[in-house]
N, C-alpha and C. Protein backbone atom coordinates (compact mmCIF):
# COMPACT_ATOMS: atom_id res chain seq x y z
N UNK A 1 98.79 96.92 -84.34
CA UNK A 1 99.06 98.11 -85.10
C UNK A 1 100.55 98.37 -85.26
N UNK A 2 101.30 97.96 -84.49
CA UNK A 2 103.17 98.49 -84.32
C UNK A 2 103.66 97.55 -85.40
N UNK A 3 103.15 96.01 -85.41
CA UNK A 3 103.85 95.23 -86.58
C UNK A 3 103.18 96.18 -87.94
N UNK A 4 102.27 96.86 -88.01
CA UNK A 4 102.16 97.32 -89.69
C UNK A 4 103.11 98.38 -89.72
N UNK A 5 103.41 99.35 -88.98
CA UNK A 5 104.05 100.13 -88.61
C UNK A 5 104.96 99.97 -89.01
N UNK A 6 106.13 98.66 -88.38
CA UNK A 6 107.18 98.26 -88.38
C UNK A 6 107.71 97.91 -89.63
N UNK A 7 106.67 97.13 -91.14
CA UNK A 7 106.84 96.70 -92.19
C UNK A 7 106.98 97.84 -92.78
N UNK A 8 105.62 98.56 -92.51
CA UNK A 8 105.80 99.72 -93.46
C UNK A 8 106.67 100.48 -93.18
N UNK A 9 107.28 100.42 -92.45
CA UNK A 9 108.39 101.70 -92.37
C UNK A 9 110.06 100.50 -93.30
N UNK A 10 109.73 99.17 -92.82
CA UNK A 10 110.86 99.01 -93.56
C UNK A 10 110.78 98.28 -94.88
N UNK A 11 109.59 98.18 -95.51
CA UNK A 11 108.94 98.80 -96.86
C UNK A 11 109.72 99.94 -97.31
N UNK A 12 109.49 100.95 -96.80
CA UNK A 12 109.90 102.42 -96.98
C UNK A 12 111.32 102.26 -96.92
N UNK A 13 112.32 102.64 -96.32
CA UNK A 13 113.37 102.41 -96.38
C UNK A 13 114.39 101.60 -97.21
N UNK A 14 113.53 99.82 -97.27
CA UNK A 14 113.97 99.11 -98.35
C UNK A 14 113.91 100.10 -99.94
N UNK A 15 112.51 100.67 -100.39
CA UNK A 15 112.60 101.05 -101.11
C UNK A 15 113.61 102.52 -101.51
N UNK A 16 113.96 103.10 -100.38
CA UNK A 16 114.38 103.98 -100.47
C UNK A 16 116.22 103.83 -100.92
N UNK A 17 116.42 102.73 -100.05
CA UNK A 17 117.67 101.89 -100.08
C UNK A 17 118.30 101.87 -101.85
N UNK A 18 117.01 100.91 -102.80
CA UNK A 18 117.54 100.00 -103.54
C UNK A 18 117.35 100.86 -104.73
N UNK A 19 116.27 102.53 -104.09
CA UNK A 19 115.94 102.89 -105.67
C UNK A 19 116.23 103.83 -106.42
N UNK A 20 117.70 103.81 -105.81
CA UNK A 20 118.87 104.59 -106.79
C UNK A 20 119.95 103.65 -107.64
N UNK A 21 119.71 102.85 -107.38
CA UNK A 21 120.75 101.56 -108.00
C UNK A 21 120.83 102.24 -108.94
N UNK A 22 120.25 102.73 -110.46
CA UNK A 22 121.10 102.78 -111.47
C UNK A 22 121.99 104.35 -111.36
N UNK A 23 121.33 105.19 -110.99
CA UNK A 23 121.93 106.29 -110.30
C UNK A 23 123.23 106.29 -110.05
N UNK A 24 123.48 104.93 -108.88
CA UNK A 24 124.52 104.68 -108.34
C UNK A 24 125.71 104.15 -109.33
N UNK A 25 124.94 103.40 -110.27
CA UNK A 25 125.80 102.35 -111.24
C UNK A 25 126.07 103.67 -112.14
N UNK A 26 125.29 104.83 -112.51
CA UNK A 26 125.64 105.74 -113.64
C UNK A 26 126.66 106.28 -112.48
N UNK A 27 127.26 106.77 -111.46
CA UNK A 27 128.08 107.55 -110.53
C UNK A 27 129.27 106.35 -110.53
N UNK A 28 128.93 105.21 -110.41
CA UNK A 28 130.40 104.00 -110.13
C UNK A 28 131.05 104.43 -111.97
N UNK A 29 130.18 104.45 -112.57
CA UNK A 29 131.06 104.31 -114.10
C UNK A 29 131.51 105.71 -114.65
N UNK A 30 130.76 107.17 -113.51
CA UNK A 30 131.64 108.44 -113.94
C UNK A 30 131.19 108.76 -114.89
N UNK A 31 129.72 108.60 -115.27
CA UNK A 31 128.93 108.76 -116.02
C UNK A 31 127.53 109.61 -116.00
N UNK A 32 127.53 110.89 -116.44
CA UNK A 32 126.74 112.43 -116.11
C UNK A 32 125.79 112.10 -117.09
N UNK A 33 124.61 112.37 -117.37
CA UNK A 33 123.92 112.15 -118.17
C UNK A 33 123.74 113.40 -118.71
N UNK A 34 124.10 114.20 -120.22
CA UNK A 34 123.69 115.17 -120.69
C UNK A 34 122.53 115.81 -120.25
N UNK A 35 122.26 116.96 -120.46
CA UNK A 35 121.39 117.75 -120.53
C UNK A 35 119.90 117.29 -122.21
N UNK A 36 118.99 117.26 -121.94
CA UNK A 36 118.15 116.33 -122.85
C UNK A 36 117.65 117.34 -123.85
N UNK A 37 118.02 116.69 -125.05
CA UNK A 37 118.13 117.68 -126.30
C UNK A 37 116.26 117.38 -126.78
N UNK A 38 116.49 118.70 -127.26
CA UNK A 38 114.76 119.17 -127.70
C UNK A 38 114.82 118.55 -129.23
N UNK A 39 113.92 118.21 -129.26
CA UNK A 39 113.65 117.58 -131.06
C UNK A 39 113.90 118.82 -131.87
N UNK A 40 114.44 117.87 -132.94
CA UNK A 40 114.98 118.85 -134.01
C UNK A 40 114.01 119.17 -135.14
N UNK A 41 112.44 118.70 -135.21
CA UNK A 41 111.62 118.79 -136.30
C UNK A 41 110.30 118.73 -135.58
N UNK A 42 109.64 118.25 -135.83
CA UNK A 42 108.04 118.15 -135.66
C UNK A 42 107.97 116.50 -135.03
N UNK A 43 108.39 116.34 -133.96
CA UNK A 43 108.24 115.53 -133.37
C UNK A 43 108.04 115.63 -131.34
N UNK A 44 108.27 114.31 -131.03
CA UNK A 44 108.54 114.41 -129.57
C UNK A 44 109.79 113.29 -129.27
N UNK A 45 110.50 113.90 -128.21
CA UNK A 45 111.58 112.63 -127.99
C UNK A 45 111.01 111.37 -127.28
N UNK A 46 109.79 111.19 -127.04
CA UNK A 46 109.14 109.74 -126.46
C UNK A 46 107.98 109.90 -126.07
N UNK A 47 107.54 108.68 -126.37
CA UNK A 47 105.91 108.44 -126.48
C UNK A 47 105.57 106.69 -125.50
N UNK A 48 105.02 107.28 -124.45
CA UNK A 48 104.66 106.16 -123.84
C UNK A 48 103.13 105.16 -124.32
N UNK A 49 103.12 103.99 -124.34
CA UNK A 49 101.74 103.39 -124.36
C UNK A 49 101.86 101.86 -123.95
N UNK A 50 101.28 101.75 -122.53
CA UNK A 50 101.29 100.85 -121.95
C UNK A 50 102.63 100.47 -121.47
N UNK A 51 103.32 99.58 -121.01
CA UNK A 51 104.45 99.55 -120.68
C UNK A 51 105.40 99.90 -121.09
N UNK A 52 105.24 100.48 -122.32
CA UNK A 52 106.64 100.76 -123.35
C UNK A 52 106.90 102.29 -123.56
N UNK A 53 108.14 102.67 -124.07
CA UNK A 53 108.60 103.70 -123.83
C UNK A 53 109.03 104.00 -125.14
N UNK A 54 108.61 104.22 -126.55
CA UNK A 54 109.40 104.49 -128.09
C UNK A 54 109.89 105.77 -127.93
N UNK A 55 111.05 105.84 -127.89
CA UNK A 55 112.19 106.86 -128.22
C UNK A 55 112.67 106.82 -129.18
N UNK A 56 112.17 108.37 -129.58
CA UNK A 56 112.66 108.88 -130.73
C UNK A 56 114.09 108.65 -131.12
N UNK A 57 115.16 108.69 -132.68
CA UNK A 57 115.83 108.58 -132.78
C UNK A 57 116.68 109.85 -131.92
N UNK A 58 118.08 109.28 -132.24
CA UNK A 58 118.72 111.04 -130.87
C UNK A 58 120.56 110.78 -131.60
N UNK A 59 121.33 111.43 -131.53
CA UNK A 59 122.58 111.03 -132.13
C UNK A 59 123.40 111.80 -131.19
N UNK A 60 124.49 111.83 -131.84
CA UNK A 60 125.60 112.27 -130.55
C UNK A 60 125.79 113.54 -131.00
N UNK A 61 126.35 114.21 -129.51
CA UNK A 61 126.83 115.57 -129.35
C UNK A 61 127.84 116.07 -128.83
N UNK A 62 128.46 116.94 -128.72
CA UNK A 62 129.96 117.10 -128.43
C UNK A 62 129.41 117.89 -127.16
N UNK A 63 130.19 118.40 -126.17
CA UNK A 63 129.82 119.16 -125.10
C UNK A 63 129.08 120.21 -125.17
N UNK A 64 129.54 121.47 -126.48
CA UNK A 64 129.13 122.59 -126.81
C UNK A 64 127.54 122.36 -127.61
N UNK A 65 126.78 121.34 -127.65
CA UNK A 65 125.62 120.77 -128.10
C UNK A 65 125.41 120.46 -129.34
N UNK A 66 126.47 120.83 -130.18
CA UNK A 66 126.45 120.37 -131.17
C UNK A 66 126.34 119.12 -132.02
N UNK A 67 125.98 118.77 -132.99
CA UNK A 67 126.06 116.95 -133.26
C UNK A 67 127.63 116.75 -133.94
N UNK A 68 127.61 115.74 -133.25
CA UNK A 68 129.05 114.84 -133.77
C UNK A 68 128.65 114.64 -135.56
N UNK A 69 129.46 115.00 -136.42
CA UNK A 69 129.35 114.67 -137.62
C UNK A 69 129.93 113.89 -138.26
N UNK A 70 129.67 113.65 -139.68
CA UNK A 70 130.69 113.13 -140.59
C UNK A 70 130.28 111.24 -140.97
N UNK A 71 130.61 111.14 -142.37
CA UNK A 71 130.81 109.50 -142.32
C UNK A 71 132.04 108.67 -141.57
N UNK A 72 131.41 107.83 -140.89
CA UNK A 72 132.18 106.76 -140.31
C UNK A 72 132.73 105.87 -141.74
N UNK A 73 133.97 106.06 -141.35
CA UNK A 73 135.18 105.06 -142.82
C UNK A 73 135.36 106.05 -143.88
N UNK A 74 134.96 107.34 -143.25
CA UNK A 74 135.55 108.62 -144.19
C UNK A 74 135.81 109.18 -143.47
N UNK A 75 135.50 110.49 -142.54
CA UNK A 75 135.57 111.54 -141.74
C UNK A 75 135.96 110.94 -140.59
N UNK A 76 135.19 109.33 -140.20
CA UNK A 76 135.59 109.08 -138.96
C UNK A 76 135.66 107.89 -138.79
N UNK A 77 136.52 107.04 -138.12
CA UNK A 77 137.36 106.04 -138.05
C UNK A 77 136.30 105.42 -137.21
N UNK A 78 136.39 103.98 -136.94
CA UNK A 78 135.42 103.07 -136.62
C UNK A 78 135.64 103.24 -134.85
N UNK A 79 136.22 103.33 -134.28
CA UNK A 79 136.88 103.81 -132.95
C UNK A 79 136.18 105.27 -132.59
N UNK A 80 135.83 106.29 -133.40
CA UNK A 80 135.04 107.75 -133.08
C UNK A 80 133.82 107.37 -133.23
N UNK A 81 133.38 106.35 -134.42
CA UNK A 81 132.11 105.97 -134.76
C UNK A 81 131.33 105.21 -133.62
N UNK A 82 132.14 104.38 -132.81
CA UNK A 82 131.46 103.37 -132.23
C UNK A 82 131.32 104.45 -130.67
N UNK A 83 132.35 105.39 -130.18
CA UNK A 83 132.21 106.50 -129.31
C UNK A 83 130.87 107.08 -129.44
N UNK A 84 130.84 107.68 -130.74
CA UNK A 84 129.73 108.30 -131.41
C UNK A 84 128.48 107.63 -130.93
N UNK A 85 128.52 106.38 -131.03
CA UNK A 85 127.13 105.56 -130.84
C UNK A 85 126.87 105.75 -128.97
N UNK A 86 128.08 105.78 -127.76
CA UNK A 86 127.92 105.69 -127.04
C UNK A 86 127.58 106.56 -126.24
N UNK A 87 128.06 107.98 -127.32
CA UNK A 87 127.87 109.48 -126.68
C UNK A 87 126.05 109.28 -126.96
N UNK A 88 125.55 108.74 -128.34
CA UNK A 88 124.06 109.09 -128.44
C UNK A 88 123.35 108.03 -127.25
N UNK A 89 123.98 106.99 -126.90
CA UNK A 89 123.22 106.20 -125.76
C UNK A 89 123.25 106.60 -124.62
N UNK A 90 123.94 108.02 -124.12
CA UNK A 90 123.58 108.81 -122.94
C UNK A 90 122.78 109.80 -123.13
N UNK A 91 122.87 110.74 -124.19
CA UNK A 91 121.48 111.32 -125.04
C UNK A 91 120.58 110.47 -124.63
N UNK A 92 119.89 109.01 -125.08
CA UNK A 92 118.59 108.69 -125.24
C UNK A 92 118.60 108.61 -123.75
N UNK A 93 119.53 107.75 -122.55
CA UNK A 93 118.86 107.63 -121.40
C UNK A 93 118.47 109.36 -120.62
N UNK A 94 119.33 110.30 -121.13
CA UNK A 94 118.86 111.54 -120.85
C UNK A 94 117.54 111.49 -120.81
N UNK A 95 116.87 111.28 -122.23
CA UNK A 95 115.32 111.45 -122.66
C UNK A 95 114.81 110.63 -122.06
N UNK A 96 114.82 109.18 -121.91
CA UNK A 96 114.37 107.93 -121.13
C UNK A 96 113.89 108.81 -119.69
N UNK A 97 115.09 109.11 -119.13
CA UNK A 97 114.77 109.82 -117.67
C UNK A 97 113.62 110.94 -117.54
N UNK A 98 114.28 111.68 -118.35
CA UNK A 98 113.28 112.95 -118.33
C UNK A 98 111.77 112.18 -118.77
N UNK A 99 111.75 110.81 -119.61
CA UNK A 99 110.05 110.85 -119.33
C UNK A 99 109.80 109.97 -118.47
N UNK A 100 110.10 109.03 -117.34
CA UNK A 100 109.90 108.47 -116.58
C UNK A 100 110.58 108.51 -115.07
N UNK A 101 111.40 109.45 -115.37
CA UNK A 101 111.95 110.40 -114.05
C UNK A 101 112.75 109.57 -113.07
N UNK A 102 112.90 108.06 -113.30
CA UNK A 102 113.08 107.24 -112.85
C UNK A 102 114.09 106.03 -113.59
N UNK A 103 115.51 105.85 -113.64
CA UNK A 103 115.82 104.88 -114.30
C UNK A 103 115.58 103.56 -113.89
N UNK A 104 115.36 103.28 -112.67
CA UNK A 104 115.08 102.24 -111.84
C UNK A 104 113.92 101.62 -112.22
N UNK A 105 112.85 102.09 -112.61
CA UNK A 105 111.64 101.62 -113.67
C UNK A 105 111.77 100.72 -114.72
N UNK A 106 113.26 101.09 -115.59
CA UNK A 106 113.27 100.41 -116.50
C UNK A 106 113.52 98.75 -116.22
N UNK A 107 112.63 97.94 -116.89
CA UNK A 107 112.89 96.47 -116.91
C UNK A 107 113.77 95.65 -117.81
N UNK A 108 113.64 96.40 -118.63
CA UNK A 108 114.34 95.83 -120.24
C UNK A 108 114.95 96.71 -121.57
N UNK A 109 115.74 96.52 -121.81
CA UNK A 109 115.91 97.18 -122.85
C UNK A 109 115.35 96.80 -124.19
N UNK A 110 114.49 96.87 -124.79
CA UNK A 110 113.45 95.64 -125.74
C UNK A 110 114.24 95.69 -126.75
N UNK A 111 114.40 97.04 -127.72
CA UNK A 111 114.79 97.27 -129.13
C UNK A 111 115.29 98.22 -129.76
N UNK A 112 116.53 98.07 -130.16
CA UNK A 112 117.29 98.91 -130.88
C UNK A 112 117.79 99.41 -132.36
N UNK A 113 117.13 100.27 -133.07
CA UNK A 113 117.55 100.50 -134.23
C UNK A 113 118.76 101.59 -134.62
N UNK A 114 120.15 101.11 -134.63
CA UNK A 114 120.79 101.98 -135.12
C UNK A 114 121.37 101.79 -135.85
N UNK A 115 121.38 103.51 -136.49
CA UNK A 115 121.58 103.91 -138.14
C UNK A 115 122.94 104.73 -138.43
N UNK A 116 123.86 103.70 -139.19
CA UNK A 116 125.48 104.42 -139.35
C UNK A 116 125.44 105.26 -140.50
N UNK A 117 125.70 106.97 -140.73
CA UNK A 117 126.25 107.43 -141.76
C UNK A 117 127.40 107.19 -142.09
N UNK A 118 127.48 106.15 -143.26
CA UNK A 118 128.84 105.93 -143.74
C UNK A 118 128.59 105.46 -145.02
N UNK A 119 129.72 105.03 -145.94
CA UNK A 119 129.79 105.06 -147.35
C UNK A 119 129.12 103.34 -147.71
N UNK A 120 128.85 103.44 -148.80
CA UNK A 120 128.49 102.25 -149.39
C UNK A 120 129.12 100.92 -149.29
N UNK A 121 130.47 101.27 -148.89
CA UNK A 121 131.46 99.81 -149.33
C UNK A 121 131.76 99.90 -147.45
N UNK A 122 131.30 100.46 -146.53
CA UNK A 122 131.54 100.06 -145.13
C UNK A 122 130.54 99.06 -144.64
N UNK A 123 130.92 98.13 -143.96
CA UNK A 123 130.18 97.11 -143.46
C UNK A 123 130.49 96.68 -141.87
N UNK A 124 130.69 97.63 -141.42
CA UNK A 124 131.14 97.75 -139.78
C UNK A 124 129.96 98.26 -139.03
N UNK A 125 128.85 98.32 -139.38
CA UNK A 125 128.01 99.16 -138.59
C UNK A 125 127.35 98.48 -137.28
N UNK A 126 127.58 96.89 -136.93
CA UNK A 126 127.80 96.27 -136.24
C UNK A 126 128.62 96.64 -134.85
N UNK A 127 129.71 97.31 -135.45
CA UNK A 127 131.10 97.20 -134.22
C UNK A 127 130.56 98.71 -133.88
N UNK A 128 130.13 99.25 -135.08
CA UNK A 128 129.55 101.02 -133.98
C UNK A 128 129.08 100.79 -133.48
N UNK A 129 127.84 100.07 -133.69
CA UNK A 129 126.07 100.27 -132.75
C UNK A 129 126.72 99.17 -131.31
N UNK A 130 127.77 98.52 -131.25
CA UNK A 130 128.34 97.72 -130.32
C UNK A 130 128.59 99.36 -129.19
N UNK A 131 128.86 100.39 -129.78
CA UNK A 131 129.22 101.53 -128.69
C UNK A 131 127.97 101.90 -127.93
N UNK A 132 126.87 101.91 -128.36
CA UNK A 132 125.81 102.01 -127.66
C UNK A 132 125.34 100.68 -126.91
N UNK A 133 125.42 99.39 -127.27
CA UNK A 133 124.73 98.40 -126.70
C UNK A 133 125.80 97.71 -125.97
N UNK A 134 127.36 98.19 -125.77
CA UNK A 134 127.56 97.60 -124.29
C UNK A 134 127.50 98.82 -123.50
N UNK A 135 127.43 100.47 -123.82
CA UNK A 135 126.69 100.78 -122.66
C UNK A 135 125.39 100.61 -122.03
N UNK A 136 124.39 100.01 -122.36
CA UNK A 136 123.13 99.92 -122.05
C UNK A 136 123.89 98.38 -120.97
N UNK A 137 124.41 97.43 -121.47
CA UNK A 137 124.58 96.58 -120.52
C UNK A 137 125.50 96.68 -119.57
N UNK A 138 126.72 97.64 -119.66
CA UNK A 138 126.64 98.65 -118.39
C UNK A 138 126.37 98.96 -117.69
N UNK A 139 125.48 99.31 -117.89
CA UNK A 139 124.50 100.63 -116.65
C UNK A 139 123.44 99.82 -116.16
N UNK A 140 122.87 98.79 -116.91
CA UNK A 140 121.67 97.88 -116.64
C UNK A 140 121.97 96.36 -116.66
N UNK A 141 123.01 95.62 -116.56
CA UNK A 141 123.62 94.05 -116.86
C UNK A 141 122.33 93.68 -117.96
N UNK A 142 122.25 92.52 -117.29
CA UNK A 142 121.07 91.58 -118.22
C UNK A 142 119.99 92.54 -118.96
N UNK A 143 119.42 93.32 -118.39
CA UNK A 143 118.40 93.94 -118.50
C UNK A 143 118.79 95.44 -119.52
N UNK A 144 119.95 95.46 -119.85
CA UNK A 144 120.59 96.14 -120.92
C UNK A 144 120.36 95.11 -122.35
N UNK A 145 120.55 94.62 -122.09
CA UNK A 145 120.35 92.99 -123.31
C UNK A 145 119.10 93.68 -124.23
N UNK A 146 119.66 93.68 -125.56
CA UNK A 146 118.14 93.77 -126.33
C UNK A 146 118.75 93.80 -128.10
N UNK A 147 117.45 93.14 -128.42
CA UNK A 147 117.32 92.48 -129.93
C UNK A 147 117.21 94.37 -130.33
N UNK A 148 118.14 93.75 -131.66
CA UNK A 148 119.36 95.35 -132.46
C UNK A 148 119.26 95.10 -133.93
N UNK A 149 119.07 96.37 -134.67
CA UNK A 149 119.39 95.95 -135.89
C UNK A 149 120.91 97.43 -136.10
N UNK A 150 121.43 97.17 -136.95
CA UNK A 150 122.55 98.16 -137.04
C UNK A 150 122.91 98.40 -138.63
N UNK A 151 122.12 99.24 -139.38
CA UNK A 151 122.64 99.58 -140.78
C UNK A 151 123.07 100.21 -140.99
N UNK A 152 123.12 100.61 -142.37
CA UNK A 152 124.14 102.00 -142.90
C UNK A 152 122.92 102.54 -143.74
N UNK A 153 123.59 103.78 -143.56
CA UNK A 153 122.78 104.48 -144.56
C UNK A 153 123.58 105.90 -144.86
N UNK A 154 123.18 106.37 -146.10
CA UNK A 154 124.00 107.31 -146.92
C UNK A 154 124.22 108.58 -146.35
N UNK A 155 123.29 109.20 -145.61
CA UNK A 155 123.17 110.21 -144.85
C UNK A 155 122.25 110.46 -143.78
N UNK A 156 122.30 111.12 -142.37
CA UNK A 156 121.37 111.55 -141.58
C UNK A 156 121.09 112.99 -141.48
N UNK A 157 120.08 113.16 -140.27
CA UNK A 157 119.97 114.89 -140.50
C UNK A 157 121.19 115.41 -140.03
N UNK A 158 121.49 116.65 -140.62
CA UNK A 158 122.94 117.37 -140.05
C UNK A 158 124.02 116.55 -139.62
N UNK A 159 123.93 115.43 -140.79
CA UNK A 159 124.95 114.67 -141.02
C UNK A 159 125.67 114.22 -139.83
N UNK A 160 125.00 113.98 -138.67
CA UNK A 160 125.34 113.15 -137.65
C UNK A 160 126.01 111.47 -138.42
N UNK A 161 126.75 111.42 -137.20
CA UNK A 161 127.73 110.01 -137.41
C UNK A 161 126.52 108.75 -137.11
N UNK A 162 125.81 108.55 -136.51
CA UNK A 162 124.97 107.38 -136.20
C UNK A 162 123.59 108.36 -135.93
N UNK A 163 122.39 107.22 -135.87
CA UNK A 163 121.20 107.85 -135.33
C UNK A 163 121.01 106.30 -134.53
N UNK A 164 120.15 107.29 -133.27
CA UNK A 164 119.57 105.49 -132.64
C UNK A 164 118.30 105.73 -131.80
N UNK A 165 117.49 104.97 -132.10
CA UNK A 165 116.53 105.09 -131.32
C UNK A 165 116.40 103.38 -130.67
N UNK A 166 115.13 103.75 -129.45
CA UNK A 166 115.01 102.76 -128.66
C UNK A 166 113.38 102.30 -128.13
N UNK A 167 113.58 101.10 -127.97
CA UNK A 167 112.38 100.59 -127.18
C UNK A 167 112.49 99.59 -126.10
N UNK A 168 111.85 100.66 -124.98
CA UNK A 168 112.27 100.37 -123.50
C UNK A 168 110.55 99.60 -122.52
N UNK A 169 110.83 98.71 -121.98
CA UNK A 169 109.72 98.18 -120.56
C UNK A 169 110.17 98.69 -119.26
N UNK A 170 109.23 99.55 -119.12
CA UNK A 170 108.99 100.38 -117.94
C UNK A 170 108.59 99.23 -116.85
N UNK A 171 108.29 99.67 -115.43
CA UNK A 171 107.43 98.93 -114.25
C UNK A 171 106.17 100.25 -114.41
């Protein structure tokens, strides 16, 4: 009976040990995770089914909660734009958390669609959505890694600078 004892207790502990890692990695990089913004229409910010996690699109916000605005290569320079993308990739892990309460769950980062408001003749939307997808490999190395598409488009709601949504593998 003392050897089950003995595992399970350092079962317990191991787990207790290892299962703040991203916690820890969001605290090494000085990195607070916003407060998790309520949908702006007739939706939900994430919908689980089966291992996966579809998160709603989410865009960036300035401290006072407001959304970051404006076209990127008009209003805002490719340097605010690609910020822009990184401020909305702490937004989504906000929401990520709040529905799985747990970042340590996550396995993968599967799929990323993000969407640049900017003008017709910009073709950088690449080097923005780059502001969101090296923070995901950041905070998560390998397991930040995930197949991206990055377009433009003419306008978003309340003329946010980027929109991005995600698809995440839970444990």
């Amino acid at each position: 009976m003392k050897p089950l004892i003995v595992t399970l207790l350092v079962i317990f502990v191991a787990q207790n040990v290892f299962s703040q890692k991203i916690e820890n990695r969001l605290a090494e990089l000085k990195i607070i995770l916003p407060k998790v913004q309520p949908p702006i229409a007739s939706y939900v910010n994430a919908v689980r089914t089966g291992n996966l996690i579809y998160l709603s699109g989410k865009g960036p916000t300035s401290s006072d909660g407001k959304f970051i605005s404006g076209k990127v290569g008009v209003d805002l320079t490719l340097e605010e734009g690609k910020a822009a993308a990184r401020n909305t990739g702490l937004n989504l892990l906000a929401a990520l958390k709040a529905e799985i309460g747990d970042l340590d769950k996550v396995k993968r980062i599967v799929k990323v669609l993000g969407m640049v408001n900017c003008p017709t003749d910009f073709t950088q939307q690449p080097q923005v959505i780059n502001g969101f997808s090296d923070l995901m490999v950041e905070v998560f190395g390998d397991k930040g890694k995930h197949a991206r598409s990055a377009v433009g488009v003419g306008s978003l709601p309340a003329n946010m600078a980027v929109e991005i949504e995600m698809i995440v593998e839970v444990d």
